[in-house]
N, C-alpha and C. Protein backbone atom coordinates (compact mmCIF):
# COMPACT_ATOMS: atom_id res chain seq x y z
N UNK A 1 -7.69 16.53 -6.28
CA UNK A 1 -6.66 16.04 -5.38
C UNK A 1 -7.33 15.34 -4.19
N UNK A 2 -6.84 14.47 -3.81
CA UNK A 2 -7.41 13.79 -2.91
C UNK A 2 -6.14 13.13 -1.53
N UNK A 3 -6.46 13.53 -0.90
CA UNK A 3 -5.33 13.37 0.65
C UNK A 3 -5.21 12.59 1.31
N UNK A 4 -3.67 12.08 0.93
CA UNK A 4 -3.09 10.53 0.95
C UNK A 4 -3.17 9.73 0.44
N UNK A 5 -3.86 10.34 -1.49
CA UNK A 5 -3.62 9.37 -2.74
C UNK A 5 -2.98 10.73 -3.65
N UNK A 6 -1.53 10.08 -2.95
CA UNK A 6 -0.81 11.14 -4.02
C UNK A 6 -0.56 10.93 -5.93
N UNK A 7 -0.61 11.70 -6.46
CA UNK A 7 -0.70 12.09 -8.19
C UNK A 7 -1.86 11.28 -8.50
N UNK A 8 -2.94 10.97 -8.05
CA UNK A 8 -4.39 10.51 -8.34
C UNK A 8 -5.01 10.86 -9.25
N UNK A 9 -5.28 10.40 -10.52
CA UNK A 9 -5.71 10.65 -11.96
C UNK A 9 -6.78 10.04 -12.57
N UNK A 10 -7.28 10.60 -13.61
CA UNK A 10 -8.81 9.76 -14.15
C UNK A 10 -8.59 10.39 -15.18
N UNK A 11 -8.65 9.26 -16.29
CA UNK A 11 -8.89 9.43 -17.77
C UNK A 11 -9.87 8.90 -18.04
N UNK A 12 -11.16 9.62 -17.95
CA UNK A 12 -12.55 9.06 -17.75
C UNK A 12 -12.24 8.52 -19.34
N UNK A 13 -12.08 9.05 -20.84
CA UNK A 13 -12.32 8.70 -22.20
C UNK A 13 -12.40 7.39 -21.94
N UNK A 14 -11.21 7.06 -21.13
CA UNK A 14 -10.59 5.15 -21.17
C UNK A 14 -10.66 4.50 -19.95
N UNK A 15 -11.86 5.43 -19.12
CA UNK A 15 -12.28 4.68 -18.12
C UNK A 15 -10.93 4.23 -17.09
N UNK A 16 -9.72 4.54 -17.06
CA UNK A 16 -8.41 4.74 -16.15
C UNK A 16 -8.30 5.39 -14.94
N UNK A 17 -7.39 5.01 -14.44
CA UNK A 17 -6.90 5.87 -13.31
C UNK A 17 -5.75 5.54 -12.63
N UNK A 18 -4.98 6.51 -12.00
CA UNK A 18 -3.59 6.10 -11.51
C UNK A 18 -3.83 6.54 -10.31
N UNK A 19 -2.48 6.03 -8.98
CA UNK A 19 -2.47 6.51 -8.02
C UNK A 19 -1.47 6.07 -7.47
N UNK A 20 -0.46 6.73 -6.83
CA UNK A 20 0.87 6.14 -6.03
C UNK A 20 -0.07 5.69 -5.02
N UNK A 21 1.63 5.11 -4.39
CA UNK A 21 0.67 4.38 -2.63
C UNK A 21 -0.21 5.20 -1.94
N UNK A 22 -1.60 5.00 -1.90
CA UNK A 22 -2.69 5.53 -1.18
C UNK A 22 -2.22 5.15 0.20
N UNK A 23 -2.42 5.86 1.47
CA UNK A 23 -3.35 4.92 3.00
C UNK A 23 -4.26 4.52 2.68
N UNK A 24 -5.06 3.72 3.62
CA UNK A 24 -6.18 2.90 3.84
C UNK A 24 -7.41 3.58 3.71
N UNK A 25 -7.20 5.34 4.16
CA UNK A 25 -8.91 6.11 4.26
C UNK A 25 -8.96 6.28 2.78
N UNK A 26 -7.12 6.80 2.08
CA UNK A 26 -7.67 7.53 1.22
C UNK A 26 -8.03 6.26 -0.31
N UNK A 27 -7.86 4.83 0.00
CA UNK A 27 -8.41 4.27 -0.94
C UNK A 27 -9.86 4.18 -1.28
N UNK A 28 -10.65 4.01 0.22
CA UNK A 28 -11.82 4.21 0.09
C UNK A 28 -12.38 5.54 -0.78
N UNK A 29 -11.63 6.58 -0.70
CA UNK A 29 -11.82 7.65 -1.09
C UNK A 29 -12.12 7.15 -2.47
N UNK A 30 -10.94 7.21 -2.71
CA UNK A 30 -10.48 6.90 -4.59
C UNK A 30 -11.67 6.01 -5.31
N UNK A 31 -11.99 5.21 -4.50
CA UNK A 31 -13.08 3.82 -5.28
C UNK A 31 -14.61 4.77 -5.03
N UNK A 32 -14.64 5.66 -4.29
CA UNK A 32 -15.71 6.46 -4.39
C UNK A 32 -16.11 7.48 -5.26
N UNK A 33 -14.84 8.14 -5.10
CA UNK A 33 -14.38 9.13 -6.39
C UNK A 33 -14.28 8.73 -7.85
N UNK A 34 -14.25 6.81 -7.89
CA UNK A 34 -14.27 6.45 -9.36
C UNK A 34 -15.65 6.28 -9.44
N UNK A 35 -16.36 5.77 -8.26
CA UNK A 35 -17.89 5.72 -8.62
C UNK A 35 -18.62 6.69 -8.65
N UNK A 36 -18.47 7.88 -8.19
CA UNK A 36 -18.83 8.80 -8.46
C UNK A 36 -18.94 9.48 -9.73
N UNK A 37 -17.59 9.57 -10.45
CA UNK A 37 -17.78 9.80 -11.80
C UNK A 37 -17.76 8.29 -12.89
N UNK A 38 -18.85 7.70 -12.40
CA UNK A 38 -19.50 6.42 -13.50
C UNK A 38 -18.44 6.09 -14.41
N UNK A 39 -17.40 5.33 -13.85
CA UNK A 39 -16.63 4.55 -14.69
C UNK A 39 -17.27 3.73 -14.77
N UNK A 40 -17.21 2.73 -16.52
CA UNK A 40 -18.02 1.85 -16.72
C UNK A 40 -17.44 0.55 -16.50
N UNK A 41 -17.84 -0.07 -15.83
CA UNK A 41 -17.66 -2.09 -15.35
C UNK A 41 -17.10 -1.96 -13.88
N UNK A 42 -16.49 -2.51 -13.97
CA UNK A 42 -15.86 -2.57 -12.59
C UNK A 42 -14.52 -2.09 -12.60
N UNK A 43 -14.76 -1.91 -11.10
CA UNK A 43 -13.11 -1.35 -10.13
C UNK A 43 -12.19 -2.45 -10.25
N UNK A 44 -10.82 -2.28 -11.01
CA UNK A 44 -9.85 -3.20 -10.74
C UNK A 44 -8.46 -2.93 -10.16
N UNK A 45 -8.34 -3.02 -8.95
CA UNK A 45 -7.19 -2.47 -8.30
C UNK A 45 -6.17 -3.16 -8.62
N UNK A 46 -4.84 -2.75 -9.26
CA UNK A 46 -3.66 -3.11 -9.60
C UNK A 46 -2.55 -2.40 -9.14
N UNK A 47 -1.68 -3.13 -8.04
CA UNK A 47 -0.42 -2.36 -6.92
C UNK A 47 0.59 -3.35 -7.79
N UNK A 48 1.24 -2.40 -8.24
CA UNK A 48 2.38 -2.75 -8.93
C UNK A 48 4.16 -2.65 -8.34
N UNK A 49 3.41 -2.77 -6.74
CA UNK A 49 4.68 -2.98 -6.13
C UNK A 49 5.45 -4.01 -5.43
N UNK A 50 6.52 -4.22 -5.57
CA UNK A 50 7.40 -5.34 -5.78
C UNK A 50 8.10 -5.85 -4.11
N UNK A 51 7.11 -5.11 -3.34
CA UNK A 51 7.90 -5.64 -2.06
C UNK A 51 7.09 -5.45 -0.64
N UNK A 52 7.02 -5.91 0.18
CA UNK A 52 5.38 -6.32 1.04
C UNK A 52 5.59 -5.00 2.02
N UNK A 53 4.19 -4.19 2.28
CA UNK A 53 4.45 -3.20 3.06
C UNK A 53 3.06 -3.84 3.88
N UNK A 54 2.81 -2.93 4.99
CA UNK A 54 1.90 -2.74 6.21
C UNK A 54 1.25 -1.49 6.22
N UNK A 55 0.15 -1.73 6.78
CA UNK A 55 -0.62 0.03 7.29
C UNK A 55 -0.51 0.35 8.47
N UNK A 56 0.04 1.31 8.73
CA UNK A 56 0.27 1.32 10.24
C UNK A 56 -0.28 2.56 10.54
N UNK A 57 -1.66 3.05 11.25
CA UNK A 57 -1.84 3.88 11.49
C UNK A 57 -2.40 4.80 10.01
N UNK A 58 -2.84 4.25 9.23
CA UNK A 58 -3.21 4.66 8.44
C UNK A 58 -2.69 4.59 6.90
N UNK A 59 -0.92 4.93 7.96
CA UNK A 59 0.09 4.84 6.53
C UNK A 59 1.08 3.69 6.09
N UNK A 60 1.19 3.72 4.74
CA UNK A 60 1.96 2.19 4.35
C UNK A 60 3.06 2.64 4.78
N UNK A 61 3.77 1.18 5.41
CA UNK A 61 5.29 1.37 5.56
C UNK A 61 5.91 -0.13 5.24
N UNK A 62 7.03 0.13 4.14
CA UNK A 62 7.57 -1.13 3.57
C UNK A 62 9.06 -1.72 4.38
N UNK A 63 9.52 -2.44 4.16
CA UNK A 63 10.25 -3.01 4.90
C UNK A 63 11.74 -2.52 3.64
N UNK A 64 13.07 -2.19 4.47
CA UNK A 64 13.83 -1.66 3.80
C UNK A 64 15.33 -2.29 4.55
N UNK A 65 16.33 -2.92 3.78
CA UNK A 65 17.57 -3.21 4.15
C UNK A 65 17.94 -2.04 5.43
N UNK A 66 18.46 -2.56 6.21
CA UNK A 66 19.18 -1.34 7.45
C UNK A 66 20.23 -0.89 6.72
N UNK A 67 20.92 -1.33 6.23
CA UNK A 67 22.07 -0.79 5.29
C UNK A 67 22.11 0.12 4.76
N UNK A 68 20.66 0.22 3.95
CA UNK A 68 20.61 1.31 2.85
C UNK A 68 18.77 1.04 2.39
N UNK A 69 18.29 1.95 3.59
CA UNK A 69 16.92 2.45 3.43
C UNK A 69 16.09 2.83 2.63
N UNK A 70 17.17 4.05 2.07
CA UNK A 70 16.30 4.53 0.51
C UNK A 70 16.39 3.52 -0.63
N UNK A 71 16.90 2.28 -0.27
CA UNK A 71 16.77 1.39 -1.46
C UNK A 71 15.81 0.39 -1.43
N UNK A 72 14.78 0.13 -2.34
CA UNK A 72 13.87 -0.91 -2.61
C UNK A 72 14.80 -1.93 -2.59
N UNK A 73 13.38 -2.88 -2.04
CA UNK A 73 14.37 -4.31 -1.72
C UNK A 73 13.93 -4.88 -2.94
N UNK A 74 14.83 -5.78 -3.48
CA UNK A 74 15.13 -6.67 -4.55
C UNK A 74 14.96 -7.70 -4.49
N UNK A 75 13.41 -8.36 -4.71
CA UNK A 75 12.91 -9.58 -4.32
C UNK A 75 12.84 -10.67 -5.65
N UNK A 76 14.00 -11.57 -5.77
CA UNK A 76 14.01 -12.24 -7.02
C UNK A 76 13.12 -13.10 -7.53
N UNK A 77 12.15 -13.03 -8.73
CA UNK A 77 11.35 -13.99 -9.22
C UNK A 77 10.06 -13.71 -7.98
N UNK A 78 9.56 -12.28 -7.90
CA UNK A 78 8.76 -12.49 -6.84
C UNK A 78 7.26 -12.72 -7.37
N UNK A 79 6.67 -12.84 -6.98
CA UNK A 79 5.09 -13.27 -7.41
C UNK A 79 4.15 -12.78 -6.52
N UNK A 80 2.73 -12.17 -6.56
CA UNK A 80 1.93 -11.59 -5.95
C UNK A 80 1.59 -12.47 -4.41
N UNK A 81 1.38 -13.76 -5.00
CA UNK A 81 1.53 -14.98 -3.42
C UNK A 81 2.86 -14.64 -2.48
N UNK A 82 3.57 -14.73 -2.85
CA UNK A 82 4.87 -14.25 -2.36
C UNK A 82 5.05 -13.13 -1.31
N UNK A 83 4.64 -11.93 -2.18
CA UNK A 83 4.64 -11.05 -1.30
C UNK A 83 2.87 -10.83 -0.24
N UNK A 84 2.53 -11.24 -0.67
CA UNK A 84 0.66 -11.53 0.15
C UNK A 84 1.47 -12.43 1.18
N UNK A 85 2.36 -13.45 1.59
CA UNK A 85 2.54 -14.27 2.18
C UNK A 85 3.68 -13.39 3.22
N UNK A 86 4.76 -12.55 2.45
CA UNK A 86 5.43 -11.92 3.46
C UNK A 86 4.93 -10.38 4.30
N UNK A 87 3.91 -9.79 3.11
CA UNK A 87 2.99 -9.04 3.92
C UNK A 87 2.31 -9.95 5.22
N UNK A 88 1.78 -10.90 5.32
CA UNK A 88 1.14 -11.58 6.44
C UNK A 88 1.84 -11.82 7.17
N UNK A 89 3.26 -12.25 7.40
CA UNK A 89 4.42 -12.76 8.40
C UNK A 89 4.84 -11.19 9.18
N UNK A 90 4.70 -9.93 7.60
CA UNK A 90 5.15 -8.93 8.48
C UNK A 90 4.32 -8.52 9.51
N UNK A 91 2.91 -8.50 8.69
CA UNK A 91 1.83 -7.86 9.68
C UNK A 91 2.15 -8.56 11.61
N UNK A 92 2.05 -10.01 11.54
CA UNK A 92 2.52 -10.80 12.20
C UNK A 92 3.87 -9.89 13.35
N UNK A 93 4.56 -9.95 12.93
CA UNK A 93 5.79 -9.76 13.84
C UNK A 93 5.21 -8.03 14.00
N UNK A 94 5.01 -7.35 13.45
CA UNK A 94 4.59 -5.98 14.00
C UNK A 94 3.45 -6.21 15.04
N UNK A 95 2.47 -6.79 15.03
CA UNK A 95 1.57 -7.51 16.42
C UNK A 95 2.23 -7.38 17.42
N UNK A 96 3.16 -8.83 16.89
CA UNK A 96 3.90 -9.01 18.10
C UNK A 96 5.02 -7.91 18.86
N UNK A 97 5.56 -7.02 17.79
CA UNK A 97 6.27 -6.38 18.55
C UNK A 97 5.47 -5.18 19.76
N UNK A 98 4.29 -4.84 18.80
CA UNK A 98 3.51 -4.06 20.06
C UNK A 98 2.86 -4.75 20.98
N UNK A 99 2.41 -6.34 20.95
CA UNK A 99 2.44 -7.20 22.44
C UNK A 99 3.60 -6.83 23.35
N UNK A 100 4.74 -6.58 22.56
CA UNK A 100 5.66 -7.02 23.77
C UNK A 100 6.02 -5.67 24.01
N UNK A 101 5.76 -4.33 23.71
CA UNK A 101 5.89 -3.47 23.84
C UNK A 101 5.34 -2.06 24.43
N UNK A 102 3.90 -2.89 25.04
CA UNK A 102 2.64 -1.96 25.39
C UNK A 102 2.29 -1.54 24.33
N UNK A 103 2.33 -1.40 23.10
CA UNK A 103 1.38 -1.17 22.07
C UNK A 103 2.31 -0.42 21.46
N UNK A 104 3.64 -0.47 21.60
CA UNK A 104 4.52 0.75 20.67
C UNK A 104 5.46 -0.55 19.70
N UNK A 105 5.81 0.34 18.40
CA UNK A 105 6.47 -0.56 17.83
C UNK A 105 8.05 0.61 17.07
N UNK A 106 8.52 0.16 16.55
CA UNK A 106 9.83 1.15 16.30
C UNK A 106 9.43 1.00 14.48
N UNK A 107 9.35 2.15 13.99
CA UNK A 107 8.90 2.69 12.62
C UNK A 107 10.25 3.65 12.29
N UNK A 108 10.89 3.22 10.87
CA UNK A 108 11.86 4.62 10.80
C UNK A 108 11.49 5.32 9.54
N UNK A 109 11.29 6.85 9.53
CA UNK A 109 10.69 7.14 8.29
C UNK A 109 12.19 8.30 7.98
């Protein structure tokens, strides 16, 4: 088990591994923990998620309708550029909101 890469798995036979959304320390972790037990070729990280989040403080936080929070947003025909491009606009306006805020920003978990 490894803390803040929740259900984190290794099927060394097939050289695999799974992991829900890690934070930022605990990826480093994970790519250590695969090198550690000698997976063969290389590390290929694949996030199979469909909608642009941020690290804030360590932890991811995705952007969610005000309407209805617990629902993934529904990004049509989205593409990895896509969301790399609205991850960067978000990162962006979270900056800015702690410029204009003394360094606080409003997070709802």
């Amino acid at each position: 088990m490894i803390s803040g890469a929740p259900y984190f798995r290794l099927v060394p036979k097939f050289n695999i591994a799974g992991v829900a959304q890690a934070n930022q320390s605990a990826i480093k972790t994970v790519i250590n923990e695969l090198q550690r037990a000698n997976i063969a070729g290389p590390i290929i990280w694949i996030n199979l998620r469909e909608e642009p989040l941020v690290y804030i403080n360590n932890a991811a936080h995705i952007v969610r309708e005000r309407n209805d929070p617990l629902k993934p947003m529904i990004i049509p025909n989205v593409t990895g550029r896509v969301i790399e491009s609205m991850e960067a606009k978000l990162k962006e306006e979270v900056l800015q909101e702690a410029s204009d805020n003394g360094g606080n920003i409003s997070v709802y978990v």
